[in-house]
C-alpha atoms as a PDB file:
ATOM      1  CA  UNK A   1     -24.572   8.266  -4.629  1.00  0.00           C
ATOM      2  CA  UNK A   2     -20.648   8.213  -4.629  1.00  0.00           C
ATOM      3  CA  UNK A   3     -20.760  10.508  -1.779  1.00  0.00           C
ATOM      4  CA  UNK A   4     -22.827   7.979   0.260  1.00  0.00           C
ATOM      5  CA  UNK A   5     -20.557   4.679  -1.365  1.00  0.00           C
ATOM      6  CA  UNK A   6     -17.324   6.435   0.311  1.00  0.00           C
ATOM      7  CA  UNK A   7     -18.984   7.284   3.538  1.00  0.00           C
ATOM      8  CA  UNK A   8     -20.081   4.091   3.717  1.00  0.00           C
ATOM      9  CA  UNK A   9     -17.007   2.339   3.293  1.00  0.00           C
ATOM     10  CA  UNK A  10     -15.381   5.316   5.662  1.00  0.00           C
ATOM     11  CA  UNK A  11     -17.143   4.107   8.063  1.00  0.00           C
ATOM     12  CA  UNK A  12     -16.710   0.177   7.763  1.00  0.00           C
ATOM     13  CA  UNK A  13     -12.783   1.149   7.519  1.00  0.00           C
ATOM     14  CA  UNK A  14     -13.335   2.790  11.089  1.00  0.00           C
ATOM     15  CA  UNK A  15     -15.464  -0.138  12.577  1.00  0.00           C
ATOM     16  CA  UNK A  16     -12.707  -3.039  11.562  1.00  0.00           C
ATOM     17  CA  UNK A  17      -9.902  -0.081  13.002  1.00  0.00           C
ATOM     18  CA  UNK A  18     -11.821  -0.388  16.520  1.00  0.00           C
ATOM     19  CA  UNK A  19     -12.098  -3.778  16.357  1.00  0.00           C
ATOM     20  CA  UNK A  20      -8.677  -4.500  15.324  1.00  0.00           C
ATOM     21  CA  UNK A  21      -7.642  -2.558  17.999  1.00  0.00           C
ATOM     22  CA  UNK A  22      -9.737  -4.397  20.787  1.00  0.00           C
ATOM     23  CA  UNK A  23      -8.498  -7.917  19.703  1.00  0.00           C
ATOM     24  CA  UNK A  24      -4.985  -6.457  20.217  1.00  0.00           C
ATOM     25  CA  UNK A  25      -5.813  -4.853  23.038  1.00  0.00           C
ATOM     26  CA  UNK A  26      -8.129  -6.855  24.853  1.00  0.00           C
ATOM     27  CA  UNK A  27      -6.527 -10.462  23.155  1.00  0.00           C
ATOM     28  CA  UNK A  28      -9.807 -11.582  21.463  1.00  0.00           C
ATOM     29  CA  UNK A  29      -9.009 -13.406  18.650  1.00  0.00           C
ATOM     30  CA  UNK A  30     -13.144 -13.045  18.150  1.00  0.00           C
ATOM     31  CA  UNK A  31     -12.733  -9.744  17.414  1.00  0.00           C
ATOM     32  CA  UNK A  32     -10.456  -9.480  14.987  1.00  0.00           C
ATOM     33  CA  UNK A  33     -12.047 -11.910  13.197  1.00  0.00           C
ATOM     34  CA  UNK A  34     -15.190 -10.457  12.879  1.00  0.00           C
ATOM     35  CA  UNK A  35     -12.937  -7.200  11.853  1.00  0.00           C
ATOM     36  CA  UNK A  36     -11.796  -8.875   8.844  1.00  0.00           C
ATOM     37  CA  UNK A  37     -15.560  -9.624   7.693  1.00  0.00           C
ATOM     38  CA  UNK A  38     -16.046  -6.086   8.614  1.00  0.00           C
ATOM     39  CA  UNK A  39     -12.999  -4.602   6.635  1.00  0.00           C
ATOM     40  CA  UNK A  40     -14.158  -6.964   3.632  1.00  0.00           C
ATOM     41  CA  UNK A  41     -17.491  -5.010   3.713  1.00  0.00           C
ATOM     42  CA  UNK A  42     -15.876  -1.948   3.757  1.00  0.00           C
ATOM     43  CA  UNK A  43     -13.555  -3.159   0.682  1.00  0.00           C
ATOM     44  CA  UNK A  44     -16.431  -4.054  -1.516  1.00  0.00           C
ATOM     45  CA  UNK A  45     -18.294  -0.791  -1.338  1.00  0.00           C
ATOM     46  CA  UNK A  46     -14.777   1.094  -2.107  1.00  0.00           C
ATOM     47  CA  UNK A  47     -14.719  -1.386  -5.101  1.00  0.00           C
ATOM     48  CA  UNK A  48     -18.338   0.303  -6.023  1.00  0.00           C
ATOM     49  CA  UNK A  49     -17.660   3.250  -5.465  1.00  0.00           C
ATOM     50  CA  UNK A  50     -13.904   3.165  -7.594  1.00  0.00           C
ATOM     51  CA  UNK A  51     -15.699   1.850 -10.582  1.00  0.00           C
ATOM     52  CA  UNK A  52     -18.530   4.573 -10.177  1.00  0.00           C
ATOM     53  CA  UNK A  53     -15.511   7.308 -10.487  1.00  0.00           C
ATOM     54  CA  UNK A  54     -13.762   4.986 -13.232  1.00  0.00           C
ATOM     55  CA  UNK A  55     -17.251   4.945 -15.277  1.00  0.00           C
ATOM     56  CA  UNK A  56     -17.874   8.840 -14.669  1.00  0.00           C
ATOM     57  CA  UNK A  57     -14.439   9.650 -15.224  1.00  0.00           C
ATOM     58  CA  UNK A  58     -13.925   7.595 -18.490  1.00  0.00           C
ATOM     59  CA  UNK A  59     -10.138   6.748 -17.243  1.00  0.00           C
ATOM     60  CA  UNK A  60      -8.203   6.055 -13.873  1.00  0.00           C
ATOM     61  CA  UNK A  61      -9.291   9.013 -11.903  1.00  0.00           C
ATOM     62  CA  UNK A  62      -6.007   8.716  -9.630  1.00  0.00           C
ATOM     63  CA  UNK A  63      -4.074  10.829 -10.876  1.00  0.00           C
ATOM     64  CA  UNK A  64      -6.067  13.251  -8.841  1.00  0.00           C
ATOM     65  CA  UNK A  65      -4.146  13.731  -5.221  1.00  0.00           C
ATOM     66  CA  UNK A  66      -7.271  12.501  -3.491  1.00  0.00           C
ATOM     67  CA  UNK A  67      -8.275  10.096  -5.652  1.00  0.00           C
ATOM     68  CA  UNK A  68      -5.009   8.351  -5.587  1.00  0.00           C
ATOM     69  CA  UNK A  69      -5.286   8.407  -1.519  1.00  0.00           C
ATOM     70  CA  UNK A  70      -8.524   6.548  -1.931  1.00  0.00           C
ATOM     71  CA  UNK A  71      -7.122   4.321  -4.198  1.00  0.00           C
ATOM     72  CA  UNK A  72      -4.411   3.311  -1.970  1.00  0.00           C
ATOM     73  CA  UNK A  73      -6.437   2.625   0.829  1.00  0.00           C
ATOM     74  CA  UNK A  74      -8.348   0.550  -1.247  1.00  0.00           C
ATOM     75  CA  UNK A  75      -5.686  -1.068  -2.677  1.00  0.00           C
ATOM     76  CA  UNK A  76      -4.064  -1.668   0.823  1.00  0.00           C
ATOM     77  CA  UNK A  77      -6.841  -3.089   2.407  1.00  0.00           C
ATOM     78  CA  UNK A  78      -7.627  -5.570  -0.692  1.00  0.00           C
ATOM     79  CA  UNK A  79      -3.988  -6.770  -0.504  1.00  0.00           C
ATOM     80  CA  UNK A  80      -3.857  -7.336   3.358  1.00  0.00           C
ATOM     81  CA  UNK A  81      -7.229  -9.088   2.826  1.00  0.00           C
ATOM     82  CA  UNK A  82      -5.961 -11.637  -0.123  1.00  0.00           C
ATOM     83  CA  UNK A  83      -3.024 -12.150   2.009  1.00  0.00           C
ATOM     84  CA  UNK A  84      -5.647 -13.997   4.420  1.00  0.00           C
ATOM     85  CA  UNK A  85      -6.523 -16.438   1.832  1.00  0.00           C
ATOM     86  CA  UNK A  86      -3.155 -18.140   2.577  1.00  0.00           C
ATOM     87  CA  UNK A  87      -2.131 -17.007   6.150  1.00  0.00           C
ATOM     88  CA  UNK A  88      -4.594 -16.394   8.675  1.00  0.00           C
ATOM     89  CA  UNK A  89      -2.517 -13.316  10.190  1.00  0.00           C
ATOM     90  CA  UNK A  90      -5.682 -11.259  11.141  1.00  0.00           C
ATOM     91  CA  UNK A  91      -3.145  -9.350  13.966  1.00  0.00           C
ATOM     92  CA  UNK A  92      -1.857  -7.552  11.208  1.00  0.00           C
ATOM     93  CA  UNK A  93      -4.931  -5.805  10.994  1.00  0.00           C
ATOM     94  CA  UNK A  94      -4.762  -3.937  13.588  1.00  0.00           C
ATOM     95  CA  UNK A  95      -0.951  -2.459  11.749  1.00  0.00           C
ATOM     96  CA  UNK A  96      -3.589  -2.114   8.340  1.00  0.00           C
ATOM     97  CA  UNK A  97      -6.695  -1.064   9.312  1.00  0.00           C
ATOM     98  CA  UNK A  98      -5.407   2.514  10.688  1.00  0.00           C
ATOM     99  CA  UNK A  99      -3.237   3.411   7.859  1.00  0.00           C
ATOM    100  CA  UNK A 100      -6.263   2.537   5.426  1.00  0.00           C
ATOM    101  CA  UNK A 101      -8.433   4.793   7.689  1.00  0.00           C
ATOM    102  CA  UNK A 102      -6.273   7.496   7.302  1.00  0.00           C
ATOM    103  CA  UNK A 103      -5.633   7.564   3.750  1.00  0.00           C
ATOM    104  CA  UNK A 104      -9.311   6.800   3.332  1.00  0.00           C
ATOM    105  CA  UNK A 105      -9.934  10.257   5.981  1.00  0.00           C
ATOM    106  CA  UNK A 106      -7.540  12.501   3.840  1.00  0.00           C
ATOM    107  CA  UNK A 107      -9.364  11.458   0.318  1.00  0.00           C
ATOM    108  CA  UNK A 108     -13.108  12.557   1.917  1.00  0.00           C
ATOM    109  CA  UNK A 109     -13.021  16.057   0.914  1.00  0.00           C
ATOM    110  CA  UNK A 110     -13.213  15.818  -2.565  1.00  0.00           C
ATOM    111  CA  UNK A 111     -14.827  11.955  -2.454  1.00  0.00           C
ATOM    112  CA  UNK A 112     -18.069  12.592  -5.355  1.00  0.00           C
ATOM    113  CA  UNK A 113     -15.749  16.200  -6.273  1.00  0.00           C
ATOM    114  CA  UNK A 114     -14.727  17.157 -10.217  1.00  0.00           C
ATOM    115  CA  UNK A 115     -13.031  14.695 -12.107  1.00  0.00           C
ATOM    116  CA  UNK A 116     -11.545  17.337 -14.488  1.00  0.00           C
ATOM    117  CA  UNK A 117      -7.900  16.266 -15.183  1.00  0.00           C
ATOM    118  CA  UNK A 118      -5.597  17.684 -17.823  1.00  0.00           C
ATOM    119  CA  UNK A 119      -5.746  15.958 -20.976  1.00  0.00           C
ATOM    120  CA  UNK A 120      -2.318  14.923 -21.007  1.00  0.00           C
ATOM    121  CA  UNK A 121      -3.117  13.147 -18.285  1.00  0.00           C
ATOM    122  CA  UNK A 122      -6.690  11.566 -19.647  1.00  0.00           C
ATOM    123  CA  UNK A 123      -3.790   8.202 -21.112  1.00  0.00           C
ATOM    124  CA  UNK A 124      -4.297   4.764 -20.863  1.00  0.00           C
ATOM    125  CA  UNK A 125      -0.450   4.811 -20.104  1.00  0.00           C
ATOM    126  CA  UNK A 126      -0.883   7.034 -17.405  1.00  0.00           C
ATOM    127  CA  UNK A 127      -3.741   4.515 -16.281  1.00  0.00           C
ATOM    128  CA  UNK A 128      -1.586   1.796 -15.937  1.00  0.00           C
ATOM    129  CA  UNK A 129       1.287   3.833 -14.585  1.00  0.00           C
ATOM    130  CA  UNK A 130      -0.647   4.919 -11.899  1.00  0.00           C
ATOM    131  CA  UNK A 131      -2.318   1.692 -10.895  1.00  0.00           C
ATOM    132  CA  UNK A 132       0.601  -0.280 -11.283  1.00  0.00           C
ATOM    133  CA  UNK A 133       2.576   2.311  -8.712  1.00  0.00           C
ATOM    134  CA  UNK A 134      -0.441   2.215  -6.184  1.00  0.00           C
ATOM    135  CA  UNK A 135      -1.108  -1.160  -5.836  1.00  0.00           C
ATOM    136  CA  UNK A 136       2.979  -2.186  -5.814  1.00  0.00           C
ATOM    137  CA  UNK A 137       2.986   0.454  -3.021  1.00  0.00           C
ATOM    138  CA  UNK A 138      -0.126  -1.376  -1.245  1.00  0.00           C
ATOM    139  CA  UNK A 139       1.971  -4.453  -1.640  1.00  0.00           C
ATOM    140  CA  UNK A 140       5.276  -3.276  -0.441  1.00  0.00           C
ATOM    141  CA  UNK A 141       3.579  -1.766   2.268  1.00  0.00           C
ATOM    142  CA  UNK A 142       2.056  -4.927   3.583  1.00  0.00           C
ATOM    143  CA  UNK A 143       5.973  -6.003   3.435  1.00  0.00           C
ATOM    144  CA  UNK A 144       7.113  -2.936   5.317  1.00  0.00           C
ATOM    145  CA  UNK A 145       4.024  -4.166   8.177  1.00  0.00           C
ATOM    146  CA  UNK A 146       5.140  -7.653   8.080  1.00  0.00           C
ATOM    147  CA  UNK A 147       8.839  -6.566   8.009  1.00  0.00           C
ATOM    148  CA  UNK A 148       8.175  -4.438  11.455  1.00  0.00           C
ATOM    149  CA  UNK A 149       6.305  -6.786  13.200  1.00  0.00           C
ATOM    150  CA  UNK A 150       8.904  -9.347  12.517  1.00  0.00           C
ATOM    151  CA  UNK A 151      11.594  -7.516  13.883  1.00  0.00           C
ATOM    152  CA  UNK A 152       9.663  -6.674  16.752  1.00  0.00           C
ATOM    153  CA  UNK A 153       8.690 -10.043  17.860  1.00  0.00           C
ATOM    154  CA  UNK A 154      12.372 -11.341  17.186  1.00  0.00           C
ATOM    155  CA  UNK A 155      13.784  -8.602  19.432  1.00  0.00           C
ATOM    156  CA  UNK A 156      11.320 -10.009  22.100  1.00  0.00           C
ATOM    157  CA  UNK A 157      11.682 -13.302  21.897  1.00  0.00           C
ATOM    158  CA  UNK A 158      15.601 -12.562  22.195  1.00  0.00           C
ATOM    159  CA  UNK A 159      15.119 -10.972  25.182  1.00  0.00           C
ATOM    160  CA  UNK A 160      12.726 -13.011  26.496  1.00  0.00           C
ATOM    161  CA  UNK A 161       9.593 -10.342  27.132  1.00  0.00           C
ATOM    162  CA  UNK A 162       6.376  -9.600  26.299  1.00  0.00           C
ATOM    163  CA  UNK A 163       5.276 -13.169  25.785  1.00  0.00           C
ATOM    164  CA  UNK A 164       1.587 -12.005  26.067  1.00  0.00           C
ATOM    165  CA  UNK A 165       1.606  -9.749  23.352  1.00  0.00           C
ATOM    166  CA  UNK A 166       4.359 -12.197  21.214  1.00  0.00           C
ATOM    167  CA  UNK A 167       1.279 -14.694  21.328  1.00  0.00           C
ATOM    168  CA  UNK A 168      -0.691 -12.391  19.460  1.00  0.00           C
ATOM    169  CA  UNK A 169       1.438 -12.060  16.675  1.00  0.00           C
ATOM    170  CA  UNK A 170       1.883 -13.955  13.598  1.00  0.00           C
ATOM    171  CA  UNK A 171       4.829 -16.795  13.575  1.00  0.00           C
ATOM    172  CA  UNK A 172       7.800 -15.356  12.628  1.00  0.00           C
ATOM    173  CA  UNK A 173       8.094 -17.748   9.264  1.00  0.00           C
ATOM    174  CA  UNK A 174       4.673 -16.555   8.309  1.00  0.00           C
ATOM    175  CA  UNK A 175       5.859 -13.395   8.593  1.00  0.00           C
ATOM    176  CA  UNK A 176       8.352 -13.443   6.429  1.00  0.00           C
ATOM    177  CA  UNK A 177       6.852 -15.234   4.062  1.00  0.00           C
ATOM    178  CA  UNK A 178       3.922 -12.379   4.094  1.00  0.00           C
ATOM    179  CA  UNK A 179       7.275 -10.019   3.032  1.00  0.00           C
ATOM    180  CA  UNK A 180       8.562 -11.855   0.460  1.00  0.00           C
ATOM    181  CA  UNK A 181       5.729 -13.015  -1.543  1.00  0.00           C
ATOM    182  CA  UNK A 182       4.148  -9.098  -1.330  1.00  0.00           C
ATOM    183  CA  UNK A 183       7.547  -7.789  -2.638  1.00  0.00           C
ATOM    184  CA  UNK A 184       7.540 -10.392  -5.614  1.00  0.00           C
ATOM    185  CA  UNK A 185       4.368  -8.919  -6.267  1.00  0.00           C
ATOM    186  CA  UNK A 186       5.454  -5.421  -5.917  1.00  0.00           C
ATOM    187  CA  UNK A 187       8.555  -5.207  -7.625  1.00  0.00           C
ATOM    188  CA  UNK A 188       6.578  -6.537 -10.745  1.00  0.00           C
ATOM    189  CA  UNK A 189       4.346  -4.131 -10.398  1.00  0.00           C
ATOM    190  CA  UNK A 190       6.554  -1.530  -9.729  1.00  0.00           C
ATOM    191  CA  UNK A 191       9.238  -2.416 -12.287  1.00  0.00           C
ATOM    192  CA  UNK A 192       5.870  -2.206 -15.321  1.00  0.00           C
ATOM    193  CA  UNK A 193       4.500   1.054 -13.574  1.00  0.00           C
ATOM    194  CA  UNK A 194       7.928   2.767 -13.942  1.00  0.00           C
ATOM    195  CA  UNK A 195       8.220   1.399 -17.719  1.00  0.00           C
ATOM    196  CA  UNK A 196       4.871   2.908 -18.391  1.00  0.00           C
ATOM    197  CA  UNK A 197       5.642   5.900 -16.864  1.00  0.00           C
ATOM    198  CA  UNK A 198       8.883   6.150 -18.936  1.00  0.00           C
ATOM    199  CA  UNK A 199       6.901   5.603 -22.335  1.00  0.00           C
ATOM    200  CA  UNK A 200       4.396   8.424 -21.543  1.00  0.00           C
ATOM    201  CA  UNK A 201       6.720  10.723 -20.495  1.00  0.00           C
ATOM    202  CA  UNK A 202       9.154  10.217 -23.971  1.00  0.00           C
ATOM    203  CA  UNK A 203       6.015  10.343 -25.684  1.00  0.00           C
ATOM    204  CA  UNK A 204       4.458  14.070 -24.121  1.00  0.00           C
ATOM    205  CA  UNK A 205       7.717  15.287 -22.811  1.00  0.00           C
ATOM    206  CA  UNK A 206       9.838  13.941 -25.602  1.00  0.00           C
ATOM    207  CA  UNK A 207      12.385  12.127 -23.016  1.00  0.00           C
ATOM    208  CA  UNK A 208      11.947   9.408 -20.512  1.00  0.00           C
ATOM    209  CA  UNK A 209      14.266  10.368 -17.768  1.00  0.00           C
ATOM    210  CA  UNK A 210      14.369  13.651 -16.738  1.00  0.00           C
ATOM    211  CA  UNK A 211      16.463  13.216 -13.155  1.00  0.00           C
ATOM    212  CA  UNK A 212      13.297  14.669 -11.807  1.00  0.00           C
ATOM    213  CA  UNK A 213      13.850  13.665  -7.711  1.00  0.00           C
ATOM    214  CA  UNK A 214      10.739  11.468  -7.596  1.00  0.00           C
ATOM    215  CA  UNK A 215      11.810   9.310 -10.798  1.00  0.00           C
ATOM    216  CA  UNK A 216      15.731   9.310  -8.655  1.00  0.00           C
ATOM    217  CA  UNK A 217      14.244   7.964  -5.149  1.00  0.00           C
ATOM    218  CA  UNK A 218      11.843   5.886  -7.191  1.00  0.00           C
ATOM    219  CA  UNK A 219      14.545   4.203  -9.049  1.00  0.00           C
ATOM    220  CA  UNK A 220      16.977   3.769  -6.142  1.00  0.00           C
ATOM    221  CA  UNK A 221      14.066   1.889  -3.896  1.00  0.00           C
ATOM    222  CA  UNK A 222      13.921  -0.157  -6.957  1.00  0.00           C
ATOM    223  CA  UNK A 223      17.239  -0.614  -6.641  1.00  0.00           C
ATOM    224  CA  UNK A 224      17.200  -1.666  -3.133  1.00  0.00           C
ATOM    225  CA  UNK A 225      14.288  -4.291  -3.978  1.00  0.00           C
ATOM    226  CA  UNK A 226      15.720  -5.689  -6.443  1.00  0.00           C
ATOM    227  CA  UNK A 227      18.854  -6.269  -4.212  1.00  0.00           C
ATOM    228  CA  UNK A 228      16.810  -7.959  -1.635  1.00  0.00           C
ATOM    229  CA  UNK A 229      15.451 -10.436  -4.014  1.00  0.00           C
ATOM    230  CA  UNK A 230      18.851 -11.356  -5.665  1.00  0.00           C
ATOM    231  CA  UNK A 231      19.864 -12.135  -2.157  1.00  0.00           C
ATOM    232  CA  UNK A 232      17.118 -14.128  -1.085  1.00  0.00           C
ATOM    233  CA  UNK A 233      17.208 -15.968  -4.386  1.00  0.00           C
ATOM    234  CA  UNK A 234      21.278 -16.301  -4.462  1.00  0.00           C
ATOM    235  CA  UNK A 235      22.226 -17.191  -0.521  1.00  0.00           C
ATOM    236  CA  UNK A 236      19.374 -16.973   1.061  1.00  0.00           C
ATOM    237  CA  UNK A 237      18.639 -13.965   2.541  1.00  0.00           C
ATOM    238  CA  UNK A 238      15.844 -14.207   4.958  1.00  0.00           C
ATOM    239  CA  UNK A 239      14.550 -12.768   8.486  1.00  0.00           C
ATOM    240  CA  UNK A 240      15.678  -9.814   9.927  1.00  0.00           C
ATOM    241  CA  UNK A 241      18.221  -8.740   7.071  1.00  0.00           C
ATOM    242  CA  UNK A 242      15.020  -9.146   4.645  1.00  0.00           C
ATOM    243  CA  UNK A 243      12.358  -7.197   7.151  1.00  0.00           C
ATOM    244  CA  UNK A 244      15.125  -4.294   7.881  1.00  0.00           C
ATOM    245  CA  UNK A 245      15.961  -3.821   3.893  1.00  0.00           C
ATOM    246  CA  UNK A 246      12.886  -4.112   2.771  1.00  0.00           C
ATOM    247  CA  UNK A 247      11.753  -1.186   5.590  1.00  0.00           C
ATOM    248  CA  UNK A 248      14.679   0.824   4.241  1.00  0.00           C
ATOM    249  CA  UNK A 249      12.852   0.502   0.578  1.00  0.00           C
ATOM    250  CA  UNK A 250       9.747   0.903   1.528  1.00  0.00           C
ATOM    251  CA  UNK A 251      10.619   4.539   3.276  1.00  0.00           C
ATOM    252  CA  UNK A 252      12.434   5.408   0.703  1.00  0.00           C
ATOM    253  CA  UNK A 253       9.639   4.761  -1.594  1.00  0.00           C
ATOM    254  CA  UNK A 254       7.296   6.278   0.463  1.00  0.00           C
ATOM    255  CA  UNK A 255       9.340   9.799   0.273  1.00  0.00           C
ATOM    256  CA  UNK A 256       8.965   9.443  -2.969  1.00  0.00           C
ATOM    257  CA  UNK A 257       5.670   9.309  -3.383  1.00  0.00           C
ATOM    258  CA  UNK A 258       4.795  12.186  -0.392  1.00  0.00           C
ATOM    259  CA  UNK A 259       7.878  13.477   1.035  1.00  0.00           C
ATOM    260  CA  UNK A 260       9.548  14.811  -2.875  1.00  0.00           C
ATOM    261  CA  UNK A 261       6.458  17.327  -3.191  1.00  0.00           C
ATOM    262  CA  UNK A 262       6.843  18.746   0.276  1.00  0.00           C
ATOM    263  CA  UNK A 263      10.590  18.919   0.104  1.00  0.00           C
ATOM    264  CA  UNK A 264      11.626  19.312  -4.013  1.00  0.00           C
ATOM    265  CA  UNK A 265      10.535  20.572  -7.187  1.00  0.00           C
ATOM    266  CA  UNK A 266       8.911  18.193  -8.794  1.00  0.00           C
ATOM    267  CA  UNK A 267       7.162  17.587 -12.711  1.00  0.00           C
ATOM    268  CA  UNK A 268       5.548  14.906 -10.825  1.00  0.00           C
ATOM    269  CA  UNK A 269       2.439  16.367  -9.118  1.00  0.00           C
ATOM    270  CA  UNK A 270      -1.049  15.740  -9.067  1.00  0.00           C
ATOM    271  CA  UNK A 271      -4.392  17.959 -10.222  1.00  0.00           C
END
């Protein structure tokens, strides 16, 4: 049954990625709305299928690698979606749609797999941490999309080219609204999943900080978003200053998360 739930949704994930990709192609605004429907479909049988897992599992199964892939691209999609309640950028879909696909590819080999996880893992604290961490991420990546495609139609319109595909995109204010409000979001979210993090670590490892290089790359994008949102609050800070930073965070954040267990020694790793 959980098996069938994620292919399901695997498969809505790919339909709204083709049709994203012929309303940006092809300039049928049509099709990328009838991409969204599909992508909501897609997002409700994930939400089955994560709560199946949740049930079976008895706590947060992402702190499995491949469960936390899923639960990113379900996270990512559900934020780009709720983001459509109050902008109707359905474009950015076809930036979404293929990075949820992905993640949502990588997590199929072990979608209805064991759920055994150590049992100093099996913590409502490491529940929260995790969740708190994925979803921020899903929202500061939706910032990192906007951010992109705001610097990319500003650098066109300066120069006065592709005015066909410059329709197609968002306006640039909605844009950056799209990047602030999802980093508001995300730093909260990311500021409580690091404090959770820190309380379950001083309470199985006995300290909260261990200058381990995923808590040091965590803490300076932190750093950097909490920068950006003193500026915007304290002069102002908007457009491409606010797109490029928050980029710059969101990369570094990303290494983090993927780049620190290719690259480093790391206590953070997953089952």
């Amino acid at each position: 049954m959980e098996s069938l739930l994620f292919k399901t949704a695997l498969l809505l994930y790919a339909l709204s990625t083709v049709g994203y990709m012929v309303s940006l192609l092809m300039k049928r605004v049509l099709a990328a709305k009838v991409s969204t429907w599909v992508l909501c479909a897609a997002f409700a049988v994930h939400s089955v299928y994560i709560v199946f897992r949740w049930v079976a599992a008895g706590y947060n199964p992402a702190v499995n690698l491949y469960e936390a892939l899923s639960f990113s691209a379900w996270a990512i999609a559900g934020v780009y979606l709720l983001s459509q309640v109050k902008t109707k950028t359905r474009v950015l879909g076809a930036f979404v749609s293929p990075i949820v696909l992905v993640l949502a590819i990588t997590a199929l080999p072990r979608a209805a797999g064991d759920l055994a996880i150590p049992a100093m893992l099996r913590s409502t604290w490491v529940s929260a941490h995790v969740a708190s961490i994925l979803i921020a991420g899903a929202l500061l990546a939706l910032a990192c999309i906007a951010g992109i495609a705001y610097l990319v139609q500003d650098n066109l319109l300066k120069k006065k080219r592709g005015y066909g595909f410059i329709r197609l995109l968002p306006p640039l204010r909605d844009l950056d609204r799209i990047n602030h409000v999802s980093i508001v979001a995300g730093f909260f979210l990311l500021t409580f999943g690091v404090v959770a993090g820190s309380v379950w670590a001083g309470t199985v490892w006995g300290s909260r900080w261990y200058w381990d290089p995923k808590q040091v790359c965590t803490l300076i994008s932190w750093f950097l978003y909490a920068v950006l949102l003193h500026q915007r609050l304290a002069i102002g800070w908007k457009g491409r200053k606010a797109a490029l930073l928050s980029i710059i965070a969101f990369g570094i954040l990303l290494f983090a998360f993927v780049g620190v267990n290719i690259f480093f020694v790391t206590v953070h790793h997953f089952a």
